[in-house]
Protein backbone atom coordinates (compact mmCIF):
# COMPACT_ATOMS: atom_id res chain seq x y z
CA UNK A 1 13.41 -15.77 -3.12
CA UNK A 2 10.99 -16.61 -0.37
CA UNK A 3 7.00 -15.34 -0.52
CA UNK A 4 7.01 -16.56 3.13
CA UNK A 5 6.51 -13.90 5.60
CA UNK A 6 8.06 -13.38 9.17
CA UNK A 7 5.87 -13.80 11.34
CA UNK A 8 4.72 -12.30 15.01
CA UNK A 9 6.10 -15.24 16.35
CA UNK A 10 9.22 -15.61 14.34
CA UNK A 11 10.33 -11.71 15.59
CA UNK A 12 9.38 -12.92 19.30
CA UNK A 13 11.65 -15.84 18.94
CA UNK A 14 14.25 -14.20 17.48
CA UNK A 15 14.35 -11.65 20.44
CA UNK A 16 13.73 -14.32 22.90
CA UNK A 17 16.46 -16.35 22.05
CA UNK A 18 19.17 -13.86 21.80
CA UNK A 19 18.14 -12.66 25.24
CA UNK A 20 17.37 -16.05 26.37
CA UNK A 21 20.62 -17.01 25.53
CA UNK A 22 22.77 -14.74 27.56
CA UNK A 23 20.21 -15.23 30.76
CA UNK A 24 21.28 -18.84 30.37
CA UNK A 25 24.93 -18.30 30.09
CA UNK A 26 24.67 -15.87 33.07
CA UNK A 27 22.11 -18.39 35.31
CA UNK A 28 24.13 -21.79 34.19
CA UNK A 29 27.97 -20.25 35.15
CA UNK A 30 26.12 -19.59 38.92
CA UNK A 31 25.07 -23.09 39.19
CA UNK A 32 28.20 -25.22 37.52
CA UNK A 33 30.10 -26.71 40.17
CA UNK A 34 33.50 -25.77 40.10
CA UNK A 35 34.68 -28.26 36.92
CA UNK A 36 38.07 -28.89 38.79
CA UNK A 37 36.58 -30.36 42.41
CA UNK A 38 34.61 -33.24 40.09
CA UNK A 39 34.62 -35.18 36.95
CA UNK A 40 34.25 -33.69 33.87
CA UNK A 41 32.07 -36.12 30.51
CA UNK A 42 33.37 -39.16 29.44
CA UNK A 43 34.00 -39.40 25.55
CA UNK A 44 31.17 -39.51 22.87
CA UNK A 45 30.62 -40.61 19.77
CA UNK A 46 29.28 -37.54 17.86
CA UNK A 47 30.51 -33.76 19.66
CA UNK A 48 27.73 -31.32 21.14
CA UNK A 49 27.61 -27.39 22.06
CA UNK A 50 28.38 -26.13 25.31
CA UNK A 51 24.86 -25.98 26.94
CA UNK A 52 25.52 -22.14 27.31
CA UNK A 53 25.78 -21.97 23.71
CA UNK A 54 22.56 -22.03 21.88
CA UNK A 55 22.35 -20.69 18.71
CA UNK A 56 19.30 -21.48 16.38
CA UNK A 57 17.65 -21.29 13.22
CA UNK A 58 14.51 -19.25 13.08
CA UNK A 59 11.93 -21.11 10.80
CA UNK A 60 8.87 -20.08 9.04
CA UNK A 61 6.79 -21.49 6.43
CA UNK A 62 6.52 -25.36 5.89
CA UNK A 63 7.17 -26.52 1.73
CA UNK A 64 7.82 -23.59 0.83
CA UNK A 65 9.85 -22.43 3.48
CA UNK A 66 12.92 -20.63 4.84
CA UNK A 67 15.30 -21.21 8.15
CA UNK A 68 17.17 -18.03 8.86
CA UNK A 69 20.92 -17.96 9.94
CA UNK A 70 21.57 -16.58 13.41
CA UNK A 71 24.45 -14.20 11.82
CA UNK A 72 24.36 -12.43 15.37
CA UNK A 73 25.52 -15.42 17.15
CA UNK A 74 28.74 -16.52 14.51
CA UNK A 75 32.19 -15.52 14.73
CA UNK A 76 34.80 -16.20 11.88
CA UNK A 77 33.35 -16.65 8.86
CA UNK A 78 32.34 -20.37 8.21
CA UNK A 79 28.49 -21.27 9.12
CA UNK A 80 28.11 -24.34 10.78
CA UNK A 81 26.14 -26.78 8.56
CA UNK A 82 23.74 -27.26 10.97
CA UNK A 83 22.81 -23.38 11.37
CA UNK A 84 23.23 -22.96 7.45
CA UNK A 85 20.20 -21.00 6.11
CA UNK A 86 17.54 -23.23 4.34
CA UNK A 87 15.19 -22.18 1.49
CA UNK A 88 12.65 -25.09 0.03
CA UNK A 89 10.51 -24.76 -2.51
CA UNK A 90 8.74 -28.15 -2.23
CA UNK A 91 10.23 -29.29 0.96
CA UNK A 92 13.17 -31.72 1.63
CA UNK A 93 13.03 -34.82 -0.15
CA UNK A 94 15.33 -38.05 1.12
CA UNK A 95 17.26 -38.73 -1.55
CA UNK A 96 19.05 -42.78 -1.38
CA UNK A 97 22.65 -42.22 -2.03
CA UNK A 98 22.74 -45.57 -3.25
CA UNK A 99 20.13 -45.01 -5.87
CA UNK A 100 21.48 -41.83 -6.73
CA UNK A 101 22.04 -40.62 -10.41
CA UNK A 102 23.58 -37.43 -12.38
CA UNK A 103 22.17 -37.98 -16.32
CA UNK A 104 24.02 -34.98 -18.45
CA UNK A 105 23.16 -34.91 -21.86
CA UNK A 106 21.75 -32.73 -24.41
CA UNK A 107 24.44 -31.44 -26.55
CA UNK A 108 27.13 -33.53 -25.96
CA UNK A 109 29.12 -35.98 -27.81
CA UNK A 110 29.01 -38.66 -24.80
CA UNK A 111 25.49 -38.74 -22.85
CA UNK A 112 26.82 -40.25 -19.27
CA UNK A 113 24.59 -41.27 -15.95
CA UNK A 114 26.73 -40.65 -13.23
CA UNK A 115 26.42 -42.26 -9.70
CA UNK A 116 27.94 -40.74 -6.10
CA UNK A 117 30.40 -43.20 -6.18
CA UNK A 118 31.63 -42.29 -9.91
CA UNK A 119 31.67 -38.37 -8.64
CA UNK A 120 33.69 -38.78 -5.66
CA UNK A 121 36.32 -40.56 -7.89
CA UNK A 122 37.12 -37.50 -9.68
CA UNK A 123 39.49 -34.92 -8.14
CA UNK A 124 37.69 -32.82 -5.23
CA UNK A 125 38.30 -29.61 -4.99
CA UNK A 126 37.42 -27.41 -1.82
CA UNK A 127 36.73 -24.08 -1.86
CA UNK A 128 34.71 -21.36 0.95
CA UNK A 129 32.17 -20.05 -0.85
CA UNK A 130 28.74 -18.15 0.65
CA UNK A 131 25.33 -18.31 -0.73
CA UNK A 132 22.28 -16.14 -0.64
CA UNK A 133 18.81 -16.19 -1.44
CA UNK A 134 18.38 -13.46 -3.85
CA UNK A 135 15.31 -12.16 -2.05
CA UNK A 136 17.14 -12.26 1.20
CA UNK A 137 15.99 -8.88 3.18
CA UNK A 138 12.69 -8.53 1.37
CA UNK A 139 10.46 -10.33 4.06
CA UNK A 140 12.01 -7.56 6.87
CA UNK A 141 11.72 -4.56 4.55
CA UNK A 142 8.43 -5.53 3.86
CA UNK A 143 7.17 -5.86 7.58
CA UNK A 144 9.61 -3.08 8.63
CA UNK A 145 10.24 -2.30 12.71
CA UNK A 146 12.67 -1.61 14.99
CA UNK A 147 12.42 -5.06 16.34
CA UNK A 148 14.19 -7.05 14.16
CA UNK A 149 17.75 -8.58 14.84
CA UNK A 150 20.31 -9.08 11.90
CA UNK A 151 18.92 -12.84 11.46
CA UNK A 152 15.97 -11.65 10.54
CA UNK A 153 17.06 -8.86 8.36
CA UNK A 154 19.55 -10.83 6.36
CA UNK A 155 19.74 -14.05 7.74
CA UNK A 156 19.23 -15.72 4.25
CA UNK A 157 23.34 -16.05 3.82
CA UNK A 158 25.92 -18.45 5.12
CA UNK A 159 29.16 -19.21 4.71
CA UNK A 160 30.54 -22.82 3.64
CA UNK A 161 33.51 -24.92 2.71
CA UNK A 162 32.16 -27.17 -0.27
CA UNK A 163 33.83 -30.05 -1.41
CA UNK A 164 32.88 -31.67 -5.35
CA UNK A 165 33.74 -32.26 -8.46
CA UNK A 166 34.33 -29.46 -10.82
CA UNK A 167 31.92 -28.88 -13.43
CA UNK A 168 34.29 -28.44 -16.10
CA UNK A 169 35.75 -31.75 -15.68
CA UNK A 170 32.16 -33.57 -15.96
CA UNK A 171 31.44 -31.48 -19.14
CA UNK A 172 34.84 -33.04 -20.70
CA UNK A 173 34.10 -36.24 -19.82
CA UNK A 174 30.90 -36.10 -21.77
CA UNK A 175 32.54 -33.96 -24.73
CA UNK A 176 30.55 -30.33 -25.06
CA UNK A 177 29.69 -30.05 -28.43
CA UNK A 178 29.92 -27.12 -30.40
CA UNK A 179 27.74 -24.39 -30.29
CA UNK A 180 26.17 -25.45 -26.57
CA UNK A 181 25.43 -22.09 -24.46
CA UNK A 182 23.48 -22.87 -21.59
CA UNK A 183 22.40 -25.89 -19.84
CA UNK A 184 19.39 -26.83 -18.01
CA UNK A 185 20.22 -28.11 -13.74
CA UNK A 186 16.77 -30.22 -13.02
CA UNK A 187 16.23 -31.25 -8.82
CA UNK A 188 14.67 -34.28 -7.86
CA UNK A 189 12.39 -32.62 -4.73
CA UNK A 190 8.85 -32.52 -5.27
CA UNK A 191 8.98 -28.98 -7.17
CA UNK A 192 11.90 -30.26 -9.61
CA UNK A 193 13.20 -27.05 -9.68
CA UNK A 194 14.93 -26.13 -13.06
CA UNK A 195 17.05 -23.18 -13.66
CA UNK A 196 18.95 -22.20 -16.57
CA UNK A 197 22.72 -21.63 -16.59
CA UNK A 198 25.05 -20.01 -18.68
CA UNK A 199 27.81 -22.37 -20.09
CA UNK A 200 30.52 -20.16 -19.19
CA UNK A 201 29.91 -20.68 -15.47
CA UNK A 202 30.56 -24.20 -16.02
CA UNK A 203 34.07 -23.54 -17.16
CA UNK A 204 34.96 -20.66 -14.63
CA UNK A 205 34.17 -22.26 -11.05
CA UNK A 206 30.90 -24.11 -10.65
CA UNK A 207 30.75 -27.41 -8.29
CA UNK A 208 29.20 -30.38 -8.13
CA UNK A 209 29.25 -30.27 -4.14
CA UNK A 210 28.88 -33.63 -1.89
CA UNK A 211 30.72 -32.10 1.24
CA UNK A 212 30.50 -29.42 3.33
CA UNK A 213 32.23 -28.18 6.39
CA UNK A 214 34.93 -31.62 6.58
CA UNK A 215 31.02 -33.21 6.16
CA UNK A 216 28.48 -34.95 3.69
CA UNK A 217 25.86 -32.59 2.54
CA UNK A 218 23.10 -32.24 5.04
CA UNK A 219 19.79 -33.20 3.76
CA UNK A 220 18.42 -29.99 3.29
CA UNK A 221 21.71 -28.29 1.26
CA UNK A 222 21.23 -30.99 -1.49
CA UNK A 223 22.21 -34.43 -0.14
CA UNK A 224 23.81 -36.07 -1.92
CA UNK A 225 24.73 -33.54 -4.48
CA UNK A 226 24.18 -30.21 -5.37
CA UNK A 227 25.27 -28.14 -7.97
CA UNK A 228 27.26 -24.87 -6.58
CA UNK A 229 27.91 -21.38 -8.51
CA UNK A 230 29.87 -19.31 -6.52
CA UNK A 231 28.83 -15.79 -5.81
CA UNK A 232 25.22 -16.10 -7.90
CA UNK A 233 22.34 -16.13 -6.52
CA UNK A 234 20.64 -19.19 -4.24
CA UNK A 235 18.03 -20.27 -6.51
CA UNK A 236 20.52 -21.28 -9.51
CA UNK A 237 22.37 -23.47 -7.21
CA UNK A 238 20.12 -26.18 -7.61
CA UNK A 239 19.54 -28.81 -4.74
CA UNK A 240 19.58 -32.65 -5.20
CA UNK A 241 20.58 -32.37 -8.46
CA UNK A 242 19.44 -35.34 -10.57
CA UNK A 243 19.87 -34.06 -14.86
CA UNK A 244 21.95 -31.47 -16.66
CA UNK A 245 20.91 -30.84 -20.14
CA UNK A 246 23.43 -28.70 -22.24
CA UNK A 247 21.68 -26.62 -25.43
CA UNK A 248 21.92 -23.20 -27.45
CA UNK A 249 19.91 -21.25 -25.92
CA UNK A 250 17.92 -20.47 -21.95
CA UNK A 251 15.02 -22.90 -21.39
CA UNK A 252 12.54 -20.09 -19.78
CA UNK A 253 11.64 -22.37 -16.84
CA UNK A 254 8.74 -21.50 -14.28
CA UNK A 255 11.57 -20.51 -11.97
CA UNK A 256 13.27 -17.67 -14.62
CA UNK A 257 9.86 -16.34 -15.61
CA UNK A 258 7.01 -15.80 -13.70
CA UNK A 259 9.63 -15.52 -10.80
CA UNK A 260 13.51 -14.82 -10.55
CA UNK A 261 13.10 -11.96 -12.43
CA UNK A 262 13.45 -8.04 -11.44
CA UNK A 263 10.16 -6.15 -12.68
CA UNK A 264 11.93 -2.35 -13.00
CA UNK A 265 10.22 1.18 -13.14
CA UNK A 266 10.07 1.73 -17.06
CA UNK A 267 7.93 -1.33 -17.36
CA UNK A 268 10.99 -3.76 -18.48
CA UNK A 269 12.36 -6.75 -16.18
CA UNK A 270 15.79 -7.58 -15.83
CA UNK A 271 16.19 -11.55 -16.05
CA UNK A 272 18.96 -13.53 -15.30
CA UNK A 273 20.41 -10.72 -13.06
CA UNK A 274 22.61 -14.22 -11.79
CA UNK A 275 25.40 -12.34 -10.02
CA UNK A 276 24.84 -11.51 -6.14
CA UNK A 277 26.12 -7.95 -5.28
CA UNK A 278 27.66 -5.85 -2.86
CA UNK A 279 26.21 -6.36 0.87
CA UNK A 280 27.40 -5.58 4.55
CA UNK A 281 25.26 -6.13 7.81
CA UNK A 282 26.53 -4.58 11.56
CA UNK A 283 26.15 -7.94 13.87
CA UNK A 284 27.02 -5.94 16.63
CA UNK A 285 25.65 -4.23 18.29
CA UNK A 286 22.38 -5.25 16.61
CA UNK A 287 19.09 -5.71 18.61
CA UNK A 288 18.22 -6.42 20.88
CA UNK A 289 21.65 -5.77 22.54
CA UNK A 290 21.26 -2.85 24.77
CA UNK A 291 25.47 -1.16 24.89
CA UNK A 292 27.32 0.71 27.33
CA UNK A 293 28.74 4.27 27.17
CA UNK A 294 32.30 4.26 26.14
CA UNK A 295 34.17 1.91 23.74
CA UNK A 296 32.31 -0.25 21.57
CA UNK A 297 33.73 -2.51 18.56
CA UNK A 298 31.50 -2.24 15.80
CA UNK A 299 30.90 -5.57 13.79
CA UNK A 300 30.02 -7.30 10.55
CA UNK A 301 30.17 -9.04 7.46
CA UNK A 302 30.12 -8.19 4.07
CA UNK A 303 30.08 -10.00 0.94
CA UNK A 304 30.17 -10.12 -2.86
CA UNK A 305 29.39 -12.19 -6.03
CA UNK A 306 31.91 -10.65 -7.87
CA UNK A 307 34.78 -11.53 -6.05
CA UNK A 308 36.88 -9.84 -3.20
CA UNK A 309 35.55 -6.96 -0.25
CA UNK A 310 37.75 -4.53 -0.79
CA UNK A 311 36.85 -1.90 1.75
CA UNK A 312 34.05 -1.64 4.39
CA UNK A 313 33.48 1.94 5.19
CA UNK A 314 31.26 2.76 9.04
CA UNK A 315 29.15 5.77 9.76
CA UNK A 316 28.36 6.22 13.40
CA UNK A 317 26.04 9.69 12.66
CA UNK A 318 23.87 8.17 10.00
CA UNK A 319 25.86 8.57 6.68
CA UNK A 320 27.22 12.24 7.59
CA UNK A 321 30.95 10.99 7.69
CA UNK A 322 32.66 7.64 6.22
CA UNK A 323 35.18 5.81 8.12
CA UNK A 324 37.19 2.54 6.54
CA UNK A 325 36.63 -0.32 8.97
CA UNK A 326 39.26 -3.22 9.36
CA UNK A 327 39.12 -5.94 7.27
CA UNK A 328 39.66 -9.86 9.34
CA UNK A 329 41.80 -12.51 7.69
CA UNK A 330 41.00 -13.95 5.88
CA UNK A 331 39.73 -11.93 2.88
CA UNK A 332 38.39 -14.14 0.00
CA UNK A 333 36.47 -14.00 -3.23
CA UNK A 334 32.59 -14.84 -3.20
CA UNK A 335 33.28 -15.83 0.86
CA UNK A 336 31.50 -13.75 3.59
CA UNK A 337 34.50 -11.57 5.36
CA UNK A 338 34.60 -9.79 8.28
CA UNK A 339 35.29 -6.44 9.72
CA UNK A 340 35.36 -4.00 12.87
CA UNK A 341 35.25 -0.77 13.75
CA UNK A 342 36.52 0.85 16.76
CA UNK A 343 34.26 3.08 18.17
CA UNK A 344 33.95 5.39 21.30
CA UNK A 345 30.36 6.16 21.87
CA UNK A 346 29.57 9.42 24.00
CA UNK A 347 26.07 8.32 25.19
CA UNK A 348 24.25 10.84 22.67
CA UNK A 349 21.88 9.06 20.25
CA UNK A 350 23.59 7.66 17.09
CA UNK A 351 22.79 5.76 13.87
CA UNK A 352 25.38 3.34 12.84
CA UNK A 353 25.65 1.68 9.21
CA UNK A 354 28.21 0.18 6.77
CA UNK A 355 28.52 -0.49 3.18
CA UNK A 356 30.91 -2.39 1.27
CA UNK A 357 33.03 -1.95 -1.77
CA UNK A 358 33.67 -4.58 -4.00
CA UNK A 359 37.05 -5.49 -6.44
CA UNK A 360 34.86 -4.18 -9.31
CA UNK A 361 34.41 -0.85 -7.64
CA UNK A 362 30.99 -1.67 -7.02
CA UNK A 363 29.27 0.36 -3.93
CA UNK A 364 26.50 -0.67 -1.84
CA UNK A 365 23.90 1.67 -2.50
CA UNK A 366 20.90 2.57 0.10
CA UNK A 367 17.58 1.67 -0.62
CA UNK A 368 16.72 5.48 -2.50
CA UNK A 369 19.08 5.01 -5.05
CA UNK A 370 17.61 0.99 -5.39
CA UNK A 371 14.26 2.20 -5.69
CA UNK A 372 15.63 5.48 -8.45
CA UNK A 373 16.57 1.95 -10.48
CA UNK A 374 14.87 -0.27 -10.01
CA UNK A 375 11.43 0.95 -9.32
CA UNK A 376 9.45 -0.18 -6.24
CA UNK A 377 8.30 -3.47 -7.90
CA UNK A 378 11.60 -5.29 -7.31
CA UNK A 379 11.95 -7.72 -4.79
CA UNK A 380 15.03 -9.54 -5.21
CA UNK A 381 18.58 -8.23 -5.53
CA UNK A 382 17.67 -5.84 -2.87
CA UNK A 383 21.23 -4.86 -1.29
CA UNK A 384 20.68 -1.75 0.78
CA UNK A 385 22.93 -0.36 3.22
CA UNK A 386 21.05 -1.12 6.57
CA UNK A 387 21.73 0.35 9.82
CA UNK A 388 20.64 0.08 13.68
CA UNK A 389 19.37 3.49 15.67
CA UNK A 390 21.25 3.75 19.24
CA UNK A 391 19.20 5.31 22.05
CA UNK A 392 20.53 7.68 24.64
CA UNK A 393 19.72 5.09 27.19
CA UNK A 394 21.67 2.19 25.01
CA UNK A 395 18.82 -0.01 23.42
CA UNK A 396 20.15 -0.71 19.64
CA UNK A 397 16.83 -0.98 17.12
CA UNK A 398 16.92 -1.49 13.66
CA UNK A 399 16.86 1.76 11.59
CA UNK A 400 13.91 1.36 10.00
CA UNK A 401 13.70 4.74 8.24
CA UNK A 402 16.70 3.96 6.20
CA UNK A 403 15.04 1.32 4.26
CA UNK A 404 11.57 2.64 4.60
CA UNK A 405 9.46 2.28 1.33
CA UNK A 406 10.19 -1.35 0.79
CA UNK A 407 7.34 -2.41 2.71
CA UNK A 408 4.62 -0.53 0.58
CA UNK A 409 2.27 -3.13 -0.30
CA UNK A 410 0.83 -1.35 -3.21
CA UNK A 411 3.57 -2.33 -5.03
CA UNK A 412 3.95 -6.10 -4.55
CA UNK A 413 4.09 -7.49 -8.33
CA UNK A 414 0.84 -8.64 -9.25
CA UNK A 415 -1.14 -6.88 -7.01
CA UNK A 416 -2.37 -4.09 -9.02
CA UNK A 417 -3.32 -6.44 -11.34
CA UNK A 418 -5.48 -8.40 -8.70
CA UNK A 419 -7.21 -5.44 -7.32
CA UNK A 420 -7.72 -4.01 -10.75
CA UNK A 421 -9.65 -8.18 -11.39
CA UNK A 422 -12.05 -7.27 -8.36
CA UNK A 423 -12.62 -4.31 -9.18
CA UNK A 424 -13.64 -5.92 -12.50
CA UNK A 425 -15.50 -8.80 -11.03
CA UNK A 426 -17.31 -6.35 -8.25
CA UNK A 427 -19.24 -4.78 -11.45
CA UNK A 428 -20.41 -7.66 -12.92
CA UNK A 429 -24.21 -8.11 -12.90
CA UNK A 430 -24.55 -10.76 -9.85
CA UNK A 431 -25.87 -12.91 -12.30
CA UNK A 432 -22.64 -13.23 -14.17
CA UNK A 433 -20.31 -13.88 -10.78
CA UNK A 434 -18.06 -16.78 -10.60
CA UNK A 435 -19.36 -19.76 -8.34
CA UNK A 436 -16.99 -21.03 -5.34
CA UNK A 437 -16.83 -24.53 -7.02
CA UNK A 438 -15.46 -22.92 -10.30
CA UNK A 439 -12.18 -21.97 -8.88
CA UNK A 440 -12.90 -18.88 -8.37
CA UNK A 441 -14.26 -17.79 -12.15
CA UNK A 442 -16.68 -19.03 -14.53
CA UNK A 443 -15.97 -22.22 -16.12
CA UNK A 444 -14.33 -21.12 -19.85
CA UNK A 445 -13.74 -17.85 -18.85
CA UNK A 446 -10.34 -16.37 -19.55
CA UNK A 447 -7.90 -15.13 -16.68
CA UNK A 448 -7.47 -11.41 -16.36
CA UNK A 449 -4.82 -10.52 -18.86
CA UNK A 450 -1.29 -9.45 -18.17
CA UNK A 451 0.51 -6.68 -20.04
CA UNK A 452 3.97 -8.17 -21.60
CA UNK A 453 7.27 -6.10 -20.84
CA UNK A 454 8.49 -3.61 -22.45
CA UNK A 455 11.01 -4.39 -25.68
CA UNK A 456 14.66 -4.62 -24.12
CA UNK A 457 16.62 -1.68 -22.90
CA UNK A 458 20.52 -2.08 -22.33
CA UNK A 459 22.55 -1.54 -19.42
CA UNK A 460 22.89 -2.17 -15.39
CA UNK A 461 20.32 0.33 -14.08
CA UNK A 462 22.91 0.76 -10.67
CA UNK A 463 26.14 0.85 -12.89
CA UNK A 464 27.71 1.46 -15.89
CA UNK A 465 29.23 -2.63 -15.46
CA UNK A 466 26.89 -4.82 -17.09
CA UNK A 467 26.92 -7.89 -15.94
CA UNK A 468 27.24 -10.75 -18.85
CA UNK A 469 23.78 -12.71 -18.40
CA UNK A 470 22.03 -9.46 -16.99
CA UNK A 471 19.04 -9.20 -20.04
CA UNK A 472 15.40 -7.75 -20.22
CA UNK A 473 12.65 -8.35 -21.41
């Protein structure tokens, strides 16, 4: 999950450079001589893009920051690595391949340090496979407009092929002793983020990825090594990964406490909520596209954490009626998949959305029946079903209404509680106020306390499937 917001300039961009984009195309095929009167390039030693192609990234923040994929300008299902989202929690560190290590230990029979060269002995495996920040959508919903293309509504996912070692076969090696649950994956960037795992994640389909896309890791996906868990969410698949540490029980990092964790409604949070859910986007049209009246194909993606899409159903009068979309080959578990929807559009306004439909039976809910669960505090896990408003005149915006709420600000975790600290501080005697040099109160005073959760209540709050790691607290 990313605290960074989109900014003014990161919307323009995004606008800019999906209209900028097809200017170019249209401006450049004018001025290209005709490529069979002359010479075309001579060889090269590394491939680039067409010059009319020129899909981007949209960045924001700078440690503790995010690159959003341009889901807009894709086709199949595979992200280029180059255009694969980024989230950073400390920035990217440069990591020497030749210097690199894997300790896993803990309890184990064999403690064993592990270098790239002993990892890429063992038998790869390859396997497509997206990931997703679990707070991917929250920085849109909370800055809601019209104005906002599918990047920057859910441009926190990409597709990969990832190539690695099998966790499974690392844990043999080492010998998993009896009784081990969970194990700790420790990063070597400047956060050292740490995230606890259940054990039987290890032995289902969890990677230790060194390729991706045919590739080496890029530098900010974890070169030289990562560790991968299919379908759960961004965060656990820990980056440069340097230690494993196998043990009994969770290890209640920083990263699984005060954050990665779902405050709910009846004062309880869900933690470990690990599995990604349910989620479909329209790409097309999408802002800022502006269509024509008559046939339109109506695309998008949709993916799950718990395996297969099974069905994609389309609206094109804002929820009233349900049609199944096509589904593109190839349909596979935990991997983004496409559909389409043919459409003949009258010229009347319309609202068009899609939600998906999971092998579980899982629906995509919309954001009232999120909120009816999980309260307004949440911010990650949001999956709602999104949608884009069609003007008589063409223009496509992003239908805000249909996710409206999520950008109250009054209930951002912690915020009561800071207001409530002013409020607090604002009645002091001005005697008594905190000095600037202090860090903002008196020297020995305590912080303004925090109420602990609620004792645990069981259950999914959005089905009756609990998921195996889904606890509260």
């Amino acid at each position: 999950m990313t605290d960074a917001s989109i900014s003014r300039r990161a919307l323009l961009a995004g606008a800019a450079g999906a209209l900028g984009s097809d200017a170019l195309r249209r401006a450049g095929l004018a001025q290209t001589p005709d490529p069979t009167k002359v010479p075309g390039q001579p060889t090269s030693a590394l491939g680039q893009r067409s010059p009319f192609e020129r899909p981007r990234r949209i960045a924001s923040g700078s440690g503790q920051g995010i690159s959003l994929t341009p889901l807009q300008d894709l086709c199949g299902i595979v992200t280029p690595a180059d255009l694969h989202f980024e989230r950073h929690h400390a920035g990217v560190p440069t990591v020497d391949p030749h210097r690199y290590k894997l300790l896993i230990h803990g309890t184990v029979e064999r403690p064993l340090v592990f270098d790239l060269p002993a990892l890429r002995r063992f038998p790869a495996v390859s396997a497509l496979h997206f990931l997703e920040c679990s707070g991917n959508g929250f920085a849109s919903y909370r800055r809601i407009q019209p104005e906002l293309s599918p990047q920057l509504v859910d441009g926190l996912t990409s597709t990969s092929e990832w190539t690695g070692v099998p966790l499974a076969t690392l844990f043999r090696e080492v010998g998993v002793k009896p009784g081990a649950t969970w194990f700790l994956a420790e990063g070597e960037d400047a956060a050292v983020m740490t995230r606890s795992i259940p054990l039987d994640k290890a032995w289902d389909d969890a990677l230790i990825a060194y390729g991706q896309n045919g590739e080496a890791l890029r530098p900010e996906q974890g070169y030289p090594a990562r560790l991968l868990l299919p379908g759960w969410e961004g965060n656990t698949n820990v980056k440069w990964i340097r230690r494993i540490e196998l043990a009994d029980q969770p290890f209640m990092t920083r990263e699984e406490t005060s954050k990665y964790t779902d405050p709910l409604a009846d004062g309880t949070a869900r933690q470990f909520s690990l599995v990604m859910d349910a989620r479909s986007i329209i790409t097309s049209p999408a802002y800022p596209q502006t269509i024509e009246k008559g046939f339109v194909e109506i695309r998008g993606i949709a993916w799950s954490g718990r395996g297969l899409i099974r069905r994609v159903d389309v609206s094109t009068d804002g929820g009233k009626t349900w049609k199944t979309a096509a589904l593109q080959q190839p349909v596979l578990p935990k991997a983004h998949t496409r559909f389409r929807y043919a459409w003949q559009w009258d010229g009347r306004p319309a609202e068009i959305v899609s939600r998906a439909v999971d092998e579980t039976g899982y629906g995509q809910p919309d954001m009232t029946a999120l909120r009816q669960a999980r309260g307004r505090r949440t911010r990650y896990h949001l999956n709602p079903v999104t949608g884009w408003t069609i003007a008589g005149d063409g223009r496509v915006r992003f239908g805000v209404e249909r996710v409206r709420g999520a950008d109250d600000h009054r209930f951002r975790p912690g915020r009561a509680i800071r207001r409530a600290a002013v409020r607090r501080w604002c009645r002091r005697p001005r005697r008594t106020r905190p000095r600037a040099a202090s860090g903002g109160r008196r020297r020995g005073s305590a912080p303004p306390s925090r109420t602990r959760p609620a004792p645990p209540a069981p259950a999914s709050q959005l089905s009756s499937r609990r998921e195996p790691h889904d606890e509260r607290r």
